[in-house]
Protein backbone atom coordinates (compact mmCIF):
# COMPACT_ATOMS: atom_id res chain seq x y z
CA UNK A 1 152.36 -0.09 -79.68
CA UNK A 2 149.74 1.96 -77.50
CA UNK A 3 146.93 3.79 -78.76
CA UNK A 4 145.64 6.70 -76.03
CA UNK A 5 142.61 9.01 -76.10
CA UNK A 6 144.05 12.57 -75.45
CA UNK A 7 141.09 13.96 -73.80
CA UNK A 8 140.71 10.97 -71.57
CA UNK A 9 144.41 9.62 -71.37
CA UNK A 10 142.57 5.98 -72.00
CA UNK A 11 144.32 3.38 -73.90
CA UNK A 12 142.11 2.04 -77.06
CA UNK A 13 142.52 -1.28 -78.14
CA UNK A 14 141.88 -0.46 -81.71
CA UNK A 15 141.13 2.19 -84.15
CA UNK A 16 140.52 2.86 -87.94
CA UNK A 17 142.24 6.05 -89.45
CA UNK A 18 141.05 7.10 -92.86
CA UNK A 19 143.28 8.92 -95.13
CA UNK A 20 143.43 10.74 -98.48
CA UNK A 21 146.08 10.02 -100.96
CA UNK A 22 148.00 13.01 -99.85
CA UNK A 23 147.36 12.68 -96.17
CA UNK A 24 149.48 8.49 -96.57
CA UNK A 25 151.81 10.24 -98.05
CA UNK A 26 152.72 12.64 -95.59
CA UNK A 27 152.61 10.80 -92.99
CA UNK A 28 154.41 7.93 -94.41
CA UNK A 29 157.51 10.83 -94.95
CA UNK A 30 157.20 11.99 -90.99
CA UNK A 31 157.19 8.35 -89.93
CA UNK A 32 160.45 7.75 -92.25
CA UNK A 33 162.21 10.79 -91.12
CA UNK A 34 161.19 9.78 -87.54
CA UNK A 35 162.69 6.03 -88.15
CA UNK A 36 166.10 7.82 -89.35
CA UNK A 37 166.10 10.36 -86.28
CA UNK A 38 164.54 8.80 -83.11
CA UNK A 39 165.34 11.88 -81.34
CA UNK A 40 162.83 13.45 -82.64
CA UNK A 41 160.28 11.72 -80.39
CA UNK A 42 157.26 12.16 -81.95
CA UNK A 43 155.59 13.70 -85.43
CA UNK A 44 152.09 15.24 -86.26
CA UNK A 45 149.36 15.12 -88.83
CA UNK A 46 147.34 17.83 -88.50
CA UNK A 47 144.03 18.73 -90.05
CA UNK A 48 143.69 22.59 -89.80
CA UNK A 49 140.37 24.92 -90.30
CA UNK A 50 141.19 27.89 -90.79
CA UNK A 51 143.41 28.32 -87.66
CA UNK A 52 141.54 25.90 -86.05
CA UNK A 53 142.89 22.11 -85.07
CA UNK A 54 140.38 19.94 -86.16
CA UNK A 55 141.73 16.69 -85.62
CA UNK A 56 145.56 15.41 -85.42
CA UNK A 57 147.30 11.74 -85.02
CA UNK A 58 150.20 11.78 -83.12
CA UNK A 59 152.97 9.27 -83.79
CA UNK A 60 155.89 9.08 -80.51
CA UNK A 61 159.13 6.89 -80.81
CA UNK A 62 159.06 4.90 -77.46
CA UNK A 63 161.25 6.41 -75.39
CA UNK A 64 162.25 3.15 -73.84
CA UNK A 65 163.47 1.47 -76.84
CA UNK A 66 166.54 0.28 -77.26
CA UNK A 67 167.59 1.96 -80.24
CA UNK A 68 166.17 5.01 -79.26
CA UNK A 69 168.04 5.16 -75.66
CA UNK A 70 171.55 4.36 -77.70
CA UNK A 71 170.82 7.23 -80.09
CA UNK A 72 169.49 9.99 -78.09
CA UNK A 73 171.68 11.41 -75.84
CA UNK A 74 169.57 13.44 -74.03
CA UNK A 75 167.48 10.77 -72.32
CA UNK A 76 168.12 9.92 -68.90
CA UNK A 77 170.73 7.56 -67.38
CA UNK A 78 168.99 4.57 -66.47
CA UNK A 79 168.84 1.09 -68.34
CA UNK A 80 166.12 1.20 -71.01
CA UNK A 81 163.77 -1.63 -70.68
C-alpha cells in the first residue's frame, strides 16, 4: 500500500478518511468491481459542488502485481516484481 499527497506527490504514512453510510457503500462496490477487473487500474470517489471537485480518494491496482500483470494485457513486457 502507498498513500501520496496529489498536490505534493509526498507519500503519507497514515491517514483517516471519514465516510457517510452511502459514501462506504460506494466505494466498497468500485473497490469490488476493481478486485474482479484489475485492468481497470484505478477508481474514484468524488465529492462534487456544484461542478466543482471538492475532494476525491483515489484507489489504483498496483500495476506491478502479479495478478494484475497476468490479467492485463496491455501492460508492458517486462517481469513484474
Amino acid at each position: 500500500m502507498r498513500i501520496v499527497d496529489y498536490e505534493t506527490n509526498r507519500s503519507l504514512n497514515d491517514v483517516e478518511i471519514v465516510l457517510t453510510p452511502d459514501e462506504i457503500s460506494d466505494l466498497s462496490a468500485y473497490l469490488q468491481k476493481l478486485s474482479e477487473s484489475p485492468c481497470i487500474g484505478r477508481v474514484y470517489l468524488s465529492e462534487l459542488r456544484g461542478s466543482r471537485l471538492e475532494r476525491e480518494v483515489t484507489v489504483s491496482v498496483d500495476p506491478h502485481s502479479r495478478r494484475v500483470y497476468a490479467t492485463c494485457p496491455m501492460l508492458p513486457a517486462k517481469a513484474a516484481s
